[in-house]
N, C-alpha and C. Protein backbone atom coordinates (compact mmCIF):
# COMPACT_ATOMS: atom_id res chain seq x y z
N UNK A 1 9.88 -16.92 10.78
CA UNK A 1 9.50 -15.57 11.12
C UNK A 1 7.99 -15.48 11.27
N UNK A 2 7.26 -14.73 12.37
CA UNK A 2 6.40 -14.60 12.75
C UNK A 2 5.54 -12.84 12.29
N UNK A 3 4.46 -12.91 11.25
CA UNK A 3 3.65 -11.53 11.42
C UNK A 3 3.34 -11.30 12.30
N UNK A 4 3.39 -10.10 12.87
CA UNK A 4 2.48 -9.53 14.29
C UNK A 4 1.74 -8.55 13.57
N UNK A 5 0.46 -8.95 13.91
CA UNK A 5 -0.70 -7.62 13.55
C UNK A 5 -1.07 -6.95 14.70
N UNK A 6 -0.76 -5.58 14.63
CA UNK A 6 -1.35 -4.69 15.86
C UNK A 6 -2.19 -3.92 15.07
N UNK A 7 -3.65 -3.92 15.76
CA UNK A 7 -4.47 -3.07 15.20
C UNK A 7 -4.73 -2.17 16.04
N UNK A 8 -5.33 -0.70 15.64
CA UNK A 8 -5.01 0.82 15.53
C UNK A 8 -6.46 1.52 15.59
N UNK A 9 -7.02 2.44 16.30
CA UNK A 9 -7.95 3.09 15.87
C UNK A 9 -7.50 4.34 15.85
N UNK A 10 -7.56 4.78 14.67
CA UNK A 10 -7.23 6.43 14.87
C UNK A 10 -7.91 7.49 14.09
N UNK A 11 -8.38 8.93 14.55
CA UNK A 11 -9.22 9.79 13.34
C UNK A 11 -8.74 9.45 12.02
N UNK A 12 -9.41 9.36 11.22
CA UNK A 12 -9.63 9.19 9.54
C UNK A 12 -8.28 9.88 8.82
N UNK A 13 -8.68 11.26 9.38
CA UNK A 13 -7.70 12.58 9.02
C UNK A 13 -6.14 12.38 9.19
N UNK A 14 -5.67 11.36 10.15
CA UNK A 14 -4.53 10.51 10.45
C UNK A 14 -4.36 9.50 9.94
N UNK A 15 -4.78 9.01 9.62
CA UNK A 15 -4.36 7.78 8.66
C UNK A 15 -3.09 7.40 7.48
N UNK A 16 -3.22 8.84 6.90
CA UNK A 16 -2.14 9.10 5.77
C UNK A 16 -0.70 9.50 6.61
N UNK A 17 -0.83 10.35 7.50
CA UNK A 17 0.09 10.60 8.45
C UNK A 17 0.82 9.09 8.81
N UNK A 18 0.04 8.41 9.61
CA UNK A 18 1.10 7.31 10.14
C UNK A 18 1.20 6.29 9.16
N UNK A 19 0.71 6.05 7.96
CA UNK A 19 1.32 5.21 6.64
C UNK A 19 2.18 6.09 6.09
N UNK A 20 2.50 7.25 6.26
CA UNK A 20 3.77 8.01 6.02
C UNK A 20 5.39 7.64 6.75
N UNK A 21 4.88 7.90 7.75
CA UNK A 21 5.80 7.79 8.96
C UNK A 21 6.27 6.18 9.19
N UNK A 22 5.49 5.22 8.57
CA UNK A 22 5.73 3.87 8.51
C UNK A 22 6.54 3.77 7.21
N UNK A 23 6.04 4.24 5.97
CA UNK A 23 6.92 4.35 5.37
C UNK A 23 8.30 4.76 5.32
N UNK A 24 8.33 5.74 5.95
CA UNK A 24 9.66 6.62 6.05
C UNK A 24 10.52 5.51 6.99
N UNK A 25 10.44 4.84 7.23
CA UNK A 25 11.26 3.86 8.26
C UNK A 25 11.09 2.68 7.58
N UNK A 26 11.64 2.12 6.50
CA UNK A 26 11.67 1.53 5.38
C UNK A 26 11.97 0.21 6.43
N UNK A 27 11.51 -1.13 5.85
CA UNK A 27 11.26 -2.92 6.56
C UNK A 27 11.08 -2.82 8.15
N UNK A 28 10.45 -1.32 8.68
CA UNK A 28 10.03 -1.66 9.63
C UNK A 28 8.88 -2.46 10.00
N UNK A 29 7.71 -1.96 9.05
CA UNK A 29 6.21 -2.80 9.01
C UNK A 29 5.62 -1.76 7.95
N UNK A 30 4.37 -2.47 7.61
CA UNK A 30 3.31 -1.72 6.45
C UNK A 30 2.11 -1.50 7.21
N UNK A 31 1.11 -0.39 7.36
CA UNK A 31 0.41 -0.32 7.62
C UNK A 31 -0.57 -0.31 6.51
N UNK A 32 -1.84 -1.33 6.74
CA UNK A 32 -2.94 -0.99 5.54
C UNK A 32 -4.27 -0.51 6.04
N UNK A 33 -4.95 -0.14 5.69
CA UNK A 33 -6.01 0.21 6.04
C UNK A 33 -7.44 -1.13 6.27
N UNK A 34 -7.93 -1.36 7.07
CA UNK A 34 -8.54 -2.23 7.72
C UNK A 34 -10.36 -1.98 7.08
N UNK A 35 -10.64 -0.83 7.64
CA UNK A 35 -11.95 -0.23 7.60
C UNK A 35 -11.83 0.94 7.35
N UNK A 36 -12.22 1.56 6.61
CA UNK A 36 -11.81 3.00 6.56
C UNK A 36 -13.03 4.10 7.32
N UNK A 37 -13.97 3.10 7.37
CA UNK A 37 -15.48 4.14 7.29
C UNK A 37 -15.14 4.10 9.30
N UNK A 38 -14.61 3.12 10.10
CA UNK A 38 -14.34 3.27 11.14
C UNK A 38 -12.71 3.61 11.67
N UNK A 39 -12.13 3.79 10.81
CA UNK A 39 -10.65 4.64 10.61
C UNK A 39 -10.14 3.38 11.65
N UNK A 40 -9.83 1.98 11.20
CA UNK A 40 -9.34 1.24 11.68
C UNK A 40 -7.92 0.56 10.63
N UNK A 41 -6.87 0.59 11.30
CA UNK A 41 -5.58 0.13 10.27
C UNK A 41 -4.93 -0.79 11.46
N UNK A 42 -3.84 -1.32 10.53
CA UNK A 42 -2.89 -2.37 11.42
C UNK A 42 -1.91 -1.98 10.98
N UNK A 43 -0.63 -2.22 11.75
CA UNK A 43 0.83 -2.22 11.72
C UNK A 43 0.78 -3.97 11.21
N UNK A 44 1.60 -3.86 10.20
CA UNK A 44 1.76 -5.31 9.95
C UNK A 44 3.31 -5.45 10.53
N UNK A 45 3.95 -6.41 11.27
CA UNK A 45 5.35 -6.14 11.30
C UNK A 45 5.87 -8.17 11.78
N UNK A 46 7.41 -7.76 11.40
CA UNK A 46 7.88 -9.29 11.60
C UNK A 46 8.87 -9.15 12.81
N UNK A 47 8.94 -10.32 13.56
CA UNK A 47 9.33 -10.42 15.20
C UNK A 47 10.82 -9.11 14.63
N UNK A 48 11.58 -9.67 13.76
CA UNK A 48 12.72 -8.20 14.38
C UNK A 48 12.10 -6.92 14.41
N UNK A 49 11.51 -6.21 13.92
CA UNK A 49 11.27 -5.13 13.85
C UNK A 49 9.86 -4.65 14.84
N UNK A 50 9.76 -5.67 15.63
CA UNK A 50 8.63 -5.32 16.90
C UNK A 50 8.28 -4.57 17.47
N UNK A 51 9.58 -4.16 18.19
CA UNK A 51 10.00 -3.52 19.22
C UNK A 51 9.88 -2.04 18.45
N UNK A 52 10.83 -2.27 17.17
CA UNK A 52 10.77 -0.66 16.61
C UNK A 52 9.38 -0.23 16.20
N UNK A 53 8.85 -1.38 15.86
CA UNK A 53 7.72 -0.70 15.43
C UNK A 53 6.55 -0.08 16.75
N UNK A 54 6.77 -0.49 17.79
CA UNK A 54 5.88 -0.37 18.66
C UNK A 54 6.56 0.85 19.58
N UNK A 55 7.90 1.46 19.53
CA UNK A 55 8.68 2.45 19.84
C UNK A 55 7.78 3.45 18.93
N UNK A 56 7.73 3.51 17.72
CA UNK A 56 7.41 4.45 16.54
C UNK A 56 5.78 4.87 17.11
N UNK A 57 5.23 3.70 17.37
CA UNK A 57 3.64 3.57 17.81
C UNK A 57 3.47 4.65 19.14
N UNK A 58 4.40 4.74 19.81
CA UNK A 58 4.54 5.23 21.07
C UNK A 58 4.42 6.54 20.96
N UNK A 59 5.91 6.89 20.18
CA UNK A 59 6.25 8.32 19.66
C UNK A 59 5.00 8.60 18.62
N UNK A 60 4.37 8.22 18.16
CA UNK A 60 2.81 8.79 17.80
C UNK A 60 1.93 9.17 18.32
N UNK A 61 1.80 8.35 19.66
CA UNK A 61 0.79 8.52 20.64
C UNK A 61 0.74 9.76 21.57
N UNK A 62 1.92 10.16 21.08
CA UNK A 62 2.07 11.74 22.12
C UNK A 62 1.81 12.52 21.09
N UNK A 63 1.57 12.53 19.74
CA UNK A 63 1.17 13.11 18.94
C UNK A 63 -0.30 13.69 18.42
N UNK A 64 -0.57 12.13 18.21
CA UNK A 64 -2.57 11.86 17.63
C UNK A 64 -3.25 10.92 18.64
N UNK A 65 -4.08 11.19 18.66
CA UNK A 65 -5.05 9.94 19.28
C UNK A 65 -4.93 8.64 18.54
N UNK A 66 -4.64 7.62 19.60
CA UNK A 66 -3.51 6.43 18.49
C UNK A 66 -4.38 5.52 19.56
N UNK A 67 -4.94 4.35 19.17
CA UNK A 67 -5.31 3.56 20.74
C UNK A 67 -5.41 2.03 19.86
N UNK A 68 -4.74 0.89 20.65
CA UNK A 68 -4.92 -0.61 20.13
C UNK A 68 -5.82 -1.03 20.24
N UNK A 69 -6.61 -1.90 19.03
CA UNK A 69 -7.67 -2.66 19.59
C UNK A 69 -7.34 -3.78 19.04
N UNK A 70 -8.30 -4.48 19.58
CA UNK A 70 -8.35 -6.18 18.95
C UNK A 70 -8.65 -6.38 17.71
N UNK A 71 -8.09 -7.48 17.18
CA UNK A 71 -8.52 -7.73 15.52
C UNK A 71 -10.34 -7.89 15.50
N UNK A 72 -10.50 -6.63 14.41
CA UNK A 72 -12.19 -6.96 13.91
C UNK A 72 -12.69 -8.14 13.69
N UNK A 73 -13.58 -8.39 14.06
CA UNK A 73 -13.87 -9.77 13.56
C UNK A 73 -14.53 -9.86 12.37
N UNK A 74 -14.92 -8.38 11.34
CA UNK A 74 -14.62 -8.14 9.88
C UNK A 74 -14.45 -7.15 9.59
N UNK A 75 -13.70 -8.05 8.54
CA UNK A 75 -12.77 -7.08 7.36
C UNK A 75 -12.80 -7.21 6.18
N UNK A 76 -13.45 -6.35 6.59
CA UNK A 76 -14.34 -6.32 4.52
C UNK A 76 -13.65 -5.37 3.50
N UNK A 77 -13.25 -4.11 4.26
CA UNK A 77 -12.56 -3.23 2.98
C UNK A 77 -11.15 -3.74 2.77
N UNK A 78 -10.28 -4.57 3.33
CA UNK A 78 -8.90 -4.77 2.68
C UNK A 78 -8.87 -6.28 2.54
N UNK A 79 -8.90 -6.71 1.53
CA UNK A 79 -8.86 -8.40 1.05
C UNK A 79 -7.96 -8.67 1.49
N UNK A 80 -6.26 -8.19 1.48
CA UNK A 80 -5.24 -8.72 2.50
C UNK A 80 -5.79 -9.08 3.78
N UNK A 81 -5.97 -8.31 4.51
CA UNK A 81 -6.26 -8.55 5.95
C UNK A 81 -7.13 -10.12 6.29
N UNK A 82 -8.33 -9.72 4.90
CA UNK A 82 -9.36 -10.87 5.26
C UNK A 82 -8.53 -12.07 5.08
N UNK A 83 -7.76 -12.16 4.01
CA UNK A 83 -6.76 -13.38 3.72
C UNK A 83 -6.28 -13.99 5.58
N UNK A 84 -5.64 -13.08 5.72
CA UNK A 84 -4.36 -13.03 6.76
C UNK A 84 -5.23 -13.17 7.89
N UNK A 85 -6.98 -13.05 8.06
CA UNK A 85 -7.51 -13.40 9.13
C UNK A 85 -7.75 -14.84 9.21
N UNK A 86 -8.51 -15.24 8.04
CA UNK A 86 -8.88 -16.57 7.67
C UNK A 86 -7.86 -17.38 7.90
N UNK A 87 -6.43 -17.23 7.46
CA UNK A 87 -5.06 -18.20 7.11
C UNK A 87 -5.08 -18.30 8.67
N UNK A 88 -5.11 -17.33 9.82
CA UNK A 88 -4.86 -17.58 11.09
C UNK A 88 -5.64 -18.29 11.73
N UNK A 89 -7.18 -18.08 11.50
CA UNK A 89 -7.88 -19.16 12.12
C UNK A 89 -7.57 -20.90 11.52
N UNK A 90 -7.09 -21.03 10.64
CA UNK A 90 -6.58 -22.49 10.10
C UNK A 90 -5.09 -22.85 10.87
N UNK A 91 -4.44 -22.04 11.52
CA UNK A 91 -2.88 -22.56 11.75
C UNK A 91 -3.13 -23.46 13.27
């Protein structure tokens, strides 16, 4: 099984909103917070739940200002992430 990280920029004020809504759709993916001071998070998700998760991403986007970006090249406020960046540049 494969992680897919999609990273997220969205107002600050949203943030709790779509780690809600990720929650509420229980082994779809976890979203953590990336940067907070630039309101940057990721969908963490595994190949089955891709598709749903990026359906869910969609149905947000007609909601909040939701837009993908590329992985930061740091990540300093969530030690997960930094883990999960580092482990990728080694594979």
């Amino acid at each position: 099984m494969v992680l897919h990280e999609i990273y997220l920029q969205v107002p600050a004020e949203h943030i709790a909103y779509v780690k809600f809504i990720f929650e509420s759709y229980e082994e779809v993916g976890i979203i953590r917070t990336v940067d907070r001071k630039k309101a940057v998070i990721v969908l963490l998700a595994m190949n089955d739940f891709l598709d749903t998760g990026r359906a869910i991403l969609a149905a947000l986007e007609k909601e909040i200002p939701l837009r993908e970006i590329p992985r930061p090249t740091d990540m300093k406020d969530d030690w997960f992430m930094a883990e999960l960046a580092v482990e990728s540049l080694t594979r």
